[in-house]
N, C-alpha and C. Protein backbone atom coordinates (compact mmCIF):
# COMPACT_ATOMS: atom_id res chain seq x y z
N UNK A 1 0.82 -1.19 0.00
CA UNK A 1 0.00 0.00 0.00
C UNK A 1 0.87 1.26 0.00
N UNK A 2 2.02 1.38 0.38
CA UNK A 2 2.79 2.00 0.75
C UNK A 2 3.21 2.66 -0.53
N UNK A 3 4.08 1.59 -1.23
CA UNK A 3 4.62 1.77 -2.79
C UNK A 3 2.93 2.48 -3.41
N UNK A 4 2.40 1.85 -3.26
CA UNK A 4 0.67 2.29 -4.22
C UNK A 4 0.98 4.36 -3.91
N UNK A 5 0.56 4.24 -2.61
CA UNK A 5 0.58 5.81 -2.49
C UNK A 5 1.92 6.60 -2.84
N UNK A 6 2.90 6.13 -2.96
CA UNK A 6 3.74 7.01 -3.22
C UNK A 6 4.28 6.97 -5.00
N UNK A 7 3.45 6.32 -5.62
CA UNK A 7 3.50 6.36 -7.08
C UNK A 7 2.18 7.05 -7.46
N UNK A 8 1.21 7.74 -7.01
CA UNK A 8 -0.02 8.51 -6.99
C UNK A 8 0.31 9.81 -6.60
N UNK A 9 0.63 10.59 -7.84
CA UNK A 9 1.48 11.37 -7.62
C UNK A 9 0.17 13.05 -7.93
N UNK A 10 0.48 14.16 -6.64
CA UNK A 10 -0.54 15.21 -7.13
C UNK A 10 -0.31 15.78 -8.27
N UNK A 11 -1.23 16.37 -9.01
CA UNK A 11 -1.57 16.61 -10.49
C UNK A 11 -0.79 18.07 -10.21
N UNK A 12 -0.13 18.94 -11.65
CA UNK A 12 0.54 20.01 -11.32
C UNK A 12 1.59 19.81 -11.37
N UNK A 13 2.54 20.40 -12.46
CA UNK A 13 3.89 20.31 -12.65
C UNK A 13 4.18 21.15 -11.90
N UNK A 14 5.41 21.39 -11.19
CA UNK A 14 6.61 21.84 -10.28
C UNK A 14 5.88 22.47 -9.07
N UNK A 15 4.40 22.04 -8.85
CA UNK A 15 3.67 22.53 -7.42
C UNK A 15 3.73 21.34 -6.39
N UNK A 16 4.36 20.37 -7.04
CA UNK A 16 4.37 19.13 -5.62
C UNK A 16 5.38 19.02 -4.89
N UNK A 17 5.60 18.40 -3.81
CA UNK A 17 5.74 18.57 -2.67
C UNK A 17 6.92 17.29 -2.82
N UNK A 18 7.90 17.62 -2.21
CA UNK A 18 8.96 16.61 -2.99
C UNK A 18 10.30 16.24 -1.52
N UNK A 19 9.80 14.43 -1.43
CA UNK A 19 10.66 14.43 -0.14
C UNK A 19 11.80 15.03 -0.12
N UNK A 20 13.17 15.25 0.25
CA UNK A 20 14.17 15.72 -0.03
C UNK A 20 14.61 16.83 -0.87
N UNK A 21 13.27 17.11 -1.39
CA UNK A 21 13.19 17.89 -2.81
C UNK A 21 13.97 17.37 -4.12
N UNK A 22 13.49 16.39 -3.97
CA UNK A 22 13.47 15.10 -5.25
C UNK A 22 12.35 14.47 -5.28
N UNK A 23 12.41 13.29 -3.90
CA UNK A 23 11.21 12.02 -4.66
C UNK A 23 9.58 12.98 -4.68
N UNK A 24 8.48 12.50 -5.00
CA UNK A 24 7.65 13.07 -5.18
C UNK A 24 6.82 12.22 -4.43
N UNK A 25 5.59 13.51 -3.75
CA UNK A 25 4.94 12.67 -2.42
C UNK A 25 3.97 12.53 -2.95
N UNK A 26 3.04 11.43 -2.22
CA UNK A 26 1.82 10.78 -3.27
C UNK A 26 0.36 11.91 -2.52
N UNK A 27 -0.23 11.10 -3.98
CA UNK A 27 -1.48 12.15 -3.89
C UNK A 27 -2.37 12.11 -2.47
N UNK A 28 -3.24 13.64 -2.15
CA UNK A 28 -4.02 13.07 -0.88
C UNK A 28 -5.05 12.82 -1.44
N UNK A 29 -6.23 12.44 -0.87
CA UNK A 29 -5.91 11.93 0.83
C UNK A 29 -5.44 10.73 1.10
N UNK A 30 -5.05 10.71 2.34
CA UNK A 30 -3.97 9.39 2.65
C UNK A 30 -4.63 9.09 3.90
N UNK A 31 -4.91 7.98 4.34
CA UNK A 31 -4.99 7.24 5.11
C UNK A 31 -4.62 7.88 6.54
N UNK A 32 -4.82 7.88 8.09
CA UNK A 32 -3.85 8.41 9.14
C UNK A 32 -2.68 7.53 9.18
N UNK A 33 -3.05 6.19 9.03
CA UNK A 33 -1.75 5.26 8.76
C UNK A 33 -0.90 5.73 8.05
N UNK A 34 -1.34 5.64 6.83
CA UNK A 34 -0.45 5.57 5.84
C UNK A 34 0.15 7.36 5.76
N UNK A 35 -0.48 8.14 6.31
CA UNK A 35 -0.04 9.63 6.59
C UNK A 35 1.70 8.86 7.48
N UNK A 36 0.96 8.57 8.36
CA UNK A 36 2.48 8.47 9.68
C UNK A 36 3.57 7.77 8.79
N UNK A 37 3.09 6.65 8.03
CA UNK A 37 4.28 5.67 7.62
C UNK A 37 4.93 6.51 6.74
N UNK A 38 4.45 7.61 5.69
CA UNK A 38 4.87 8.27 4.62
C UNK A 38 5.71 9.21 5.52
N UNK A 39 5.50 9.90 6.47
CA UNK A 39 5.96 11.17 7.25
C UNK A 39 6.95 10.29 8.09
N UNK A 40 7.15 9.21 8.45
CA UNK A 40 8.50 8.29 9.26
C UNK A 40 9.75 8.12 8.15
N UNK A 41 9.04 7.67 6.95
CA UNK A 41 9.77 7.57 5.98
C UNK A 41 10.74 8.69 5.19
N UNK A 42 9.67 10.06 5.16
CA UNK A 42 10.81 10.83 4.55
C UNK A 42 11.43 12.13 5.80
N UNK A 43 11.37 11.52 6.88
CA UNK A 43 12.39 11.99 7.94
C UNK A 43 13.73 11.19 7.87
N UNK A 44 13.58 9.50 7.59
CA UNK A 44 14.85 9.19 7.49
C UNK A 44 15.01 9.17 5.83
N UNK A 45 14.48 9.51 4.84
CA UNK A 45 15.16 9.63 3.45
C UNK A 45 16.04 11.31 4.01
N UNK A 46 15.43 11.93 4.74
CA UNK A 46 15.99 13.25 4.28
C UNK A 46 17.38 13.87 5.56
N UNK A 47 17.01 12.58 6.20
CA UNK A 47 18.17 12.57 7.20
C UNK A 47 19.41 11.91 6.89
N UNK A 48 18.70 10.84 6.10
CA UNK A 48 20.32 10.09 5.50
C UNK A 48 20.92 10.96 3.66
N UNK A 49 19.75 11.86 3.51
CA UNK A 49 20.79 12.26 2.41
C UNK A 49 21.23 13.33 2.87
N UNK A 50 20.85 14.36 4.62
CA UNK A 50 21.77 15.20 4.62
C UNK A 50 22.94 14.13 5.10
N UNK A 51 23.41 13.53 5.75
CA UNK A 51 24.32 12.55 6.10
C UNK A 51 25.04 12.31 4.75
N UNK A 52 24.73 12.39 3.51
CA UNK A 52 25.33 11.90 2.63
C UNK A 52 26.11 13.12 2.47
N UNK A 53 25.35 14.28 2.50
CA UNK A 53 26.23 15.46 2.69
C UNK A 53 27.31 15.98 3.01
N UNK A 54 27.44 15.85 4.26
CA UNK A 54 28.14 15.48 5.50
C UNK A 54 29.02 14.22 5.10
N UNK A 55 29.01 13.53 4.55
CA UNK A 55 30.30 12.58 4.65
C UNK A 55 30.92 12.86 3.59
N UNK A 56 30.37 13.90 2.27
CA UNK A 56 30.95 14.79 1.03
C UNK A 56 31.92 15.40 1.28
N UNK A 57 31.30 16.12 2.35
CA UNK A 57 32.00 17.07 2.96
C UNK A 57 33.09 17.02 3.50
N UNK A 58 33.37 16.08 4.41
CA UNK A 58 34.55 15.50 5.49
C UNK A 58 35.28 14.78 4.36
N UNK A 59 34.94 14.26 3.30
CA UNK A 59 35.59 13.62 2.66
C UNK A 59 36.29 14.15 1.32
N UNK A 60 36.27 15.80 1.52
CA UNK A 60 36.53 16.69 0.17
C UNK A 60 35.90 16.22 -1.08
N UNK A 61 34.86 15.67 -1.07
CA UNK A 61 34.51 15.47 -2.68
C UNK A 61 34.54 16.56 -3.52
N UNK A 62 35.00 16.12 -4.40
CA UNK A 62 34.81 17.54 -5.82
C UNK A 62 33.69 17.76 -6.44
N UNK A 63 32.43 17.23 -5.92
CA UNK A 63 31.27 17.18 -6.56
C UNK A 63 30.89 18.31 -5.58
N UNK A 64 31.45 18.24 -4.27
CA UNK A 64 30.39 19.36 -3.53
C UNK A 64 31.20 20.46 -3.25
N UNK A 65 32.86 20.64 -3.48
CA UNK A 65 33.62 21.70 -3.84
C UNK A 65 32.79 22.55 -4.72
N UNK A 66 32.47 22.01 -5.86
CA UNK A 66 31.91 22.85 -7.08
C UNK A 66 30.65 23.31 -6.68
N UNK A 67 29.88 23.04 -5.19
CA UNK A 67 28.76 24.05 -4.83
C UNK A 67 28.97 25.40 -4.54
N UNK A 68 30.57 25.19 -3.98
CA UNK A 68 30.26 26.28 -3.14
C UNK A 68 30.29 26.58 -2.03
N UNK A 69 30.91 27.15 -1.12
CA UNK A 69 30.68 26.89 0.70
C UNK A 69 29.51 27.44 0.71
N UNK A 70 28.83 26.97 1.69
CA UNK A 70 27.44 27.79 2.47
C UNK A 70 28.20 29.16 3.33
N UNK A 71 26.70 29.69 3.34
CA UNK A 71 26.96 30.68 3.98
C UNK A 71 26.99 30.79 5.31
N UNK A 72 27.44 31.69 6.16
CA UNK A 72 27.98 31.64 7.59
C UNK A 72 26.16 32.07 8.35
N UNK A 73 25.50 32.11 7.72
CA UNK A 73 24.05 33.12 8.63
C UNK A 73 23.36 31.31 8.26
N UNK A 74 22.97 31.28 9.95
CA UNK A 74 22.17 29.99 10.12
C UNK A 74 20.94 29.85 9.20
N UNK A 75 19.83 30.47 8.85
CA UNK A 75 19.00 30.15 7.86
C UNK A 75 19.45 29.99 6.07
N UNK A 76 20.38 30.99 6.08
CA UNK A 76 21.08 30.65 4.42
C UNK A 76 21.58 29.36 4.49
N UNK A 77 22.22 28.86 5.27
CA UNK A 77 23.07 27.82 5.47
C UNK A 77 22.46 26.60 5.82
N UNK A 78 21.12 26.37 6.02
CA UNK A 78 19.87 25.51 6.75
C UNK A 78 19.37 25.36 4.66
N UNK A 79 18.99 26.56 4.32
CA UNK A 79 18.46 26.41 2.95
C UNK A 79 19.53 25.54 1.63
N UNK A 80 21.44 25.70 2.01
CA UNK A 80 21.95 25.33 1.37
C UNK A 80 22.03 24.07 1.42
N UNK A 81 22.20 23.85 3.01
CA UNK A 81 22.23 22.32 3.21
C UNK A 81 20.88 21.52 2.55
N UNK A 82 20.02 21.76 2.82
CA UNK A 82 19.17 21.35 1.77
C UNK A 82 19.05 21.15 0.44
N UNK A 83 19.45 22.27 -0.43
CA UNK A 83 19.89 22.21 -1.35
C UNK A 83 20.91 20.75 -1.95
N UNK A 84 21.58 20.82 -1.16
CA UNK A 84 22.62 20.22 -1.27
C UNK A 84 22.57 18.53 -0.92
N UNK A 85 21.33 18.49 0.32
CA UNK A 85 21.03 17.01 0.54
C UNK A 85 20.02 16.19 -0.88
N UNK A 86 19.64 17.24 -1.77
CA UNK A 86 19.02 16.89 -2.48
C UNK A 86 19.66 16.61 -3.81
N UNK A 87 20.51 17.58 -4.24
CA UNK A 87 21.61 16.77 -4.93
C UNK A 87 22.58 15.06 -4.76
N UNK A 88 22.74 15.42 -3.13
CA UNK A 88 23.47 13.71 -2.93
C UNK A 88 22.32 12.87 -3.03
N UNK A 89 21.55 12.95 -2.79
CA UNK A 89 20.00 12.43 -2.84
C UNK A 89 20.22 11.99 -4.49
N UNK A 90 20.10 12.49 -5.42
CA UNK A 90 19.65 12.16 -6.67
C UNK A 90 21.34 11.03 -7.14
N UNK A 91 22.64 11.64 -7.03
CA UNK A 91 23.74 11.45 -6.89
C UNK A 91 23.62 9.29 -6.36
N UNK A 92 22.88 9.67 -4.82
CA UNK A 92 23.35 8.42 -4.62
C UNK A 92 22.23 7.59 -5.44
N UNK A 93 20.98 8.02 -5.53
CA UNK A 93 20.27 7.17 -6.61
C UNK A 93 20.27 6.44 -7.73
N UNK A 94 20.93 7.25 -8.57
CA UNK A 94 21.55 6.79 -9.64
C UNK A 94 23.48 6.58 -9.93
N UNK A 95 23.99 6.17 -8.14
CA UNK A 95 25.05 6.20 -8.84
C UNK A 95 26.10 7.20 -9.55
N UNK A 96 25.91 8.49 -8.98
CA UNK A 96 26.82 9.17 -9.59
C UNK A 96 28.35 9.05 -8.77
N UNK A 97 28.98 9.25 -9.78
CA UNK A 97 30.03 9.00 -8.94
C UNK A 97 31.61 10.18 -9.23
N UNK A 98 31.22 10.37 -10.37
CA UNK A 98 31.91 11.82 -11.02
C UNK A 98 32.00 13.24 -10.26
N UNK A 99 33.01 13.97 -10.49
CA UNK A 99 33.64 15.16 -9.95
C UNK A 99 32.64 16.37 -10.41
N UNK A 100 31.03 16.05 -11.40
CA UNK A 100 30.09 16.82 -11.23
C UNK A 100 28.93 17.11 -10.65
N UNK A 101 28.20 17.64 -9.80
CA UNK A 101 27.54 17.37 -9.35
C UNK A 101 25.90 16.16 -9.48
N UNK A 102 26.29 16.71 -11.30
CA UNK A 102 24.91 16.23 -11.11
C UNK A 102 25.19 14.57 -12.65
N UNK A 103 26.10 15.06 -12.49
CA UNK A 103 26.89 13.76 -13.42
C UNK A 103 26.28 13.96 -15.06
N UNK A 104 26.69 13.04 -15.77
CA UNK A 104 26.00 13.14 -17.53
C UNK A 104 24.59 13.31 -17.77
N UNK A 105 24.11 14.21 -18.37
CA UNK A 105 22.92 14.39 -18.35
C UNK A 105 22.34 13.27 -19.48
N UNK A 106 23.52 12.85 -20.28
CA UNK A 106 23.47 11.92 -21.58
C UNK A 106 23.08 10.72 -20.68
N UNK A 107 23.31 9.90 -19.54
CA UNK A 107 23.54 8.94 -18.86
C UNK A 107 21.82 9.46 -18.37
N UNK A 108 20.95 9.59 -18.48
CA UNK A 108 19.82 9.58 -17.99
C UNK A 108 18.71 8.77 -18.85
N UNK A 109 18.40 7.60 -18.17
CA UNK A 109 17.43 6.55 -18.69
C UNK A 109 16.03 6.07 -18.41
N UNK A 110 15.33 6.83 -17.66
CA UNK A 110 14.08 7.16 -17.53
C UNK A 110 13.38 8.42 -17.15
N UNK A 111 12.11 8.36 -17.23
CA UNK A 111 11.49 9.32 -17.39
C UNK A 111 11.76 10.04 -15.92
N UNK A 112 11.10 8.69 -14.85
CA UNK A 112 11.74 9.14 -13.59
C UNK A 112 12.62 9.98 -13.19
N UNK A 113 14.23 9.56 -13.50
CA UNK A 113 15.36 10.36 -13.53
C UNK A 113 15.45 11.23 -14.42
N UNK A 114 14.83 11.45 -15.30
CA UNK A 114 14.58 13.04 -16.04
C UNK A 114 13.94 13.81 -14.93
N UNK A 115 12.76 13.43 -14.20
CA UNK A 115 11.99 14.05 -13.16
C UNK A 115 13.16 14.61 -12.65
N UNK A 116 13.47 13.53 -11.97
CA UNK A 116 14.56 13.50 -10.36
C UNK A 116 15.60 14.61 -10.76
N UNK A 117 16.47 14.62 -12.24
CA UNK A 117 17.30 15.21 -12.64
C UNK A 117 17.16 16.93 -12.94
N UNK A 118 15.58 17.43 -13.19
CA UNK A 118 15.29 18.68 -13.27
C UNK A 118 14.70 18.91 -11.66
N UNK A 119 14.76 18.23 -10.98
CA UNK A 119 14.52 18.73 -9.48
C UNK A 119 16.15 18.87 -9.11
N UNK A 120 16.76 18.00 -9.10
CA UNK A 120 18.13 18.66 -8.67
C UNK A 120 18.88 19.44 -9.19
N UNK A 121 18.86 19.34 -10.70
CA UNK A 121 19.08 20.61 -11.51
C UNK A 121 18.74 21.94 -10.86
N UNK A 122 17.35 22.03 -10.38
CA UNK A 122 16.75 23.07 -9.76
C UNK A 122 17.09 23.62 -8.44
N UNK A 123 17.57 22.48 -7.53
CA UNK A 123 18.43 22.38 -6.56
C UNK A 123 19.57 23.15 -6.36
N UNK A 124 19.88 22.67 -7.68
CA UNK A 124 21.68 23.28 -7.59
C UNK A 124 21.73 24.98 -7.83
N UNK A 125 20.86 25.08 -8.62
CA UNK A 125 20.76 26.40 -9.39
C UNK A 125 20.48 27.07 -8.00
N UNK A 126 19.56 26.90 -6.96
CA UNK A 126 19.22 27.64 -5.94
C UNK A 126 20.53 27.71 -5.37
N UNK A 127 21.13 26.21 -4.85
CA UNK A 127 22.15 26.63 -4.10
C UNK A 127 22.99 27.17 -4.69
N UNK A 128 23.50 27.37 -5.82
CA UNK A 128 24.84 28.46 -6.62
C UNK A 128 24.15 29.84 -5.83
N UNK A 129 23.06 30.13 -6.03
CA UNK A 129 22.72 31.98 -5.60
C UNK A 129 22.99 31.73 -3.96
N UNK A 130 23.05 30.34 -3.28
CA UNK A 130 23.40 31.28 -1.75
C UNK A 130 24.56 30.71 -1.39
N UNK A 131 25.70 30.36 -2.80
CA UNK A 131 26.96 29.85 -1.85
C UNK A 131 27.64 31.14 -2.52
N UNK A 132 28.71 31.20 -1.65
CA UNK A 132 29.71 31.80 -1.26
C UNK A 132 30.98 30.88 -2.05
N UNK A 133 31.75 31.53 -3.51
CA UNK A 133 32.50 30.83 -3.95
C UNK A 133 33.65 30.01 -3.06
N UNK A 134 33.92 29.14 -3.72
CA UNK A 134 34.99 28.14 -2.68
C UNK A 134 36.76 29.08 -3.24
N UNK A 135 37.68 29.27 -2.52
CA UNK A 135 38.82 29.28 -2.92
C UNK A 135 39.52 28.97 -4.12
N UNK A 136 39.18 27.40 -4.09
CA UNK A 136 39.33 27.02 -5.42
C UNK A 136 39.00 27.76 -7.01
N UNK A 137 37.31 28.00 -6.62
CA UNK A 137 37.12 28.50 -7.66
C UNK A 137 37.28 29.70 -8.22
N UNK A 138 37.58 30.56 -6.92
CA UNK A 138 38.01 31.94 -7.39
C UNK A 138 39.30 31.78 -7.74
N UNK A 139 39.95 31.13 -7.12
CA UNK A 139 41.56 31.01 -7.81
C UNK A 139 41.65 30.37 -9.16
N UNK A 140 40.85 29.74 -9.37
CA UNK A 140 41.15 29.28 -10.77
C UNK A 140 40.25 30.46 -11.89
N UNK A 141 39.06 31.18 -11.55
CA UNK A 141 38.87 32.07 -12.24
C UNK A 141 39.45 33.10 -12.33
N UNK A 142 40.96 33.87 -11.72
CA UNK A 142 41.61 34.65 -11.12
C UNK A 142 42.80 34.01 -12.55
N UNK A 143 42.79 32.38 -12.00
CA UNK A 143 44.43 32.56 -12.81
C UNK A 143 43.23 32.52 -14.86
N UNK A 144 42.46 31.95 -14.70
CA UNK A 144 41.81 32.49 -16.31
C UNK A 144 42.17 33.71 -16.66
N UNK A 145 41.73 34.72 -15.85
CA UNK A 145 42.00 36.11 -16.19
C UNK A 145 43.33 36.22 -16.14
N UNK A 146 44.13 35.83 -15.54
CA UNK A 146 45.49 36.33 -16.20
C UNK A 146 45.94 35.52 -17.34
N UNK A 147 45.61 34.33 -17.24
CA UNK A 147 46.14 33.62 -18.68
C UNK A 147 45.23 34.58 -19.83
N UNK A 148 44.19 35.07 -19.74
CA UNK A 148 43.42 35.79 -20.82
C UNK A 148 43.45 36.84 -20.53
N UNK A 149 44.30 37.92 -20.63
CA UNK A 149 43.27 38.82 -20.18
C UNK A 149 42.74 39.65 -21.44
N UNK A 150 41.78 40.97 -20.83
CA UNK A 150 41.23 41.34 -21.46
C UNK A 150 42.07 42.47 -22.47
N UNK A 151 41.87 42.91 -23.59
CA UNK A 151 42.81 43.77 -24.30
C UNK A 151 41.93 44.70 -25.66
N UNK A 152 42.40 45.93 -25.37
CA UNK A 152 41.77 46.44 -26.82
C UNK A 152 42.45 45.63 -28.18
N UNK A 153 41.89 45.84 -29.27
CA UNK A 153 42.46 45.03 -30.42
C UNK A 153 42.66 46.16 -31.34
N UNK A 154 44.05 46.27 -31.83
CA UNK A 154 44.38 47.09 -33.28
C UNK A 154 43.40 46.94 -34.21
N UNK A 155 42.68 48.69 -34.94
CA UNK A 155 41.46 48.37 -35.71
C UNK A 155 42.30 47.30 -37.02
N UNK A 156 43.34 47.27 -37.09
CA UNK A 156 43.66 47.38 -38.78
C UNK A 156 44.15 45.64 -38.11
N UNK A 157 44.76 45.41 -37.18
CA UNK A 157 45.64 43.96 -37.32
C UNK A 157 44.63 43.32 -35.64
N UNK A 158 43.92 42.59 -35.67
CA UNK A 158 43.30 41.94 -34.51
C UNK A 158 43.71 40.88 -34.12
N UNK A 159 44.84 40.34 -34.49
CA UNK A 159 45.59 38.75 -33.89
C UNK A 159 47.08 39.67 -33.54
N UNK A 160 46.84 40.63 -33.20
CA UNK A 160 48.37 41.29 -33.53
C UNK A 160 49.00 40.79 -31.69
């Protein structure tokens, strides 16, 4: 019954209600049972993918370098982590295992994970506006600009 309700999905593109802010919660009304078992369930989906977070983290992955640090103000940083549990969320679902966050978009084989993949897509995009670039990445956009920099061009010779 369980699987039944959580494949009964509410009608309305990008207005549903999404455990982790991925899986998608099933349609109401629900049962009081089946309310509690659904609400037990995505306390520990959304506890073990911030945990997945958290062991990203401690473990320098380069998938979650490329987010971004969170920000130092407890609610920005409550919203990133989220963000961010929902990416490892999709990540450990399918197996990603690559230095991008959200891995080959070519490597996507159902409709499902098209779902799953424009929710974390959506994910990420939020968390880029509240991280705070990492070191890394300003240093490597720092040494771009000096390997390139910018220059007027002679009207008459432009490779000059």
């Amino acid at each position: 019954m369980l699987d039944q309700a959580t494949g009964e999905l509410r009608p309305g593109k990008n207005r549903r209600a999404r455990v982790a802010g991925l899986i998608p919660v099933p349609a109401e009304p629900v049962t009081d049972d089946l309310h509690t078992a659904l609400t037990q369930r995505q306390t520990l989906i959304e506890t073990a993918a911030g945990r997945l977070v958290d062991d990203a983290q401690e473990a320098r992955a380069a998938w979650v370098a490329r987010l971004g640090k969170p920000s130092g103000r407890a609610r920005v940083r409550k919203q990133w982590q989220a963000h961010a549990a929902t990416i490892a969320l999709y990540r450990h679902r399918y197996d990603i295992t690559g230095p991008t966050p959200l891995g080959d978009p070519k490597s996507i084989k159902t409709a499902q994970q098209a779902a799953e993949y424009r929710a974390a897509q959506a994910a990420l995009a939020r968390l880029r506006r509240l991280s705070t670039p990492t070191d890394e990445r300003s240093l490597r956009q720092r040494d771009l600009q000096a390997d390139h920099p910018r220059r007027l061009e002679s009207r008459g010779c432009p490779h000059e």
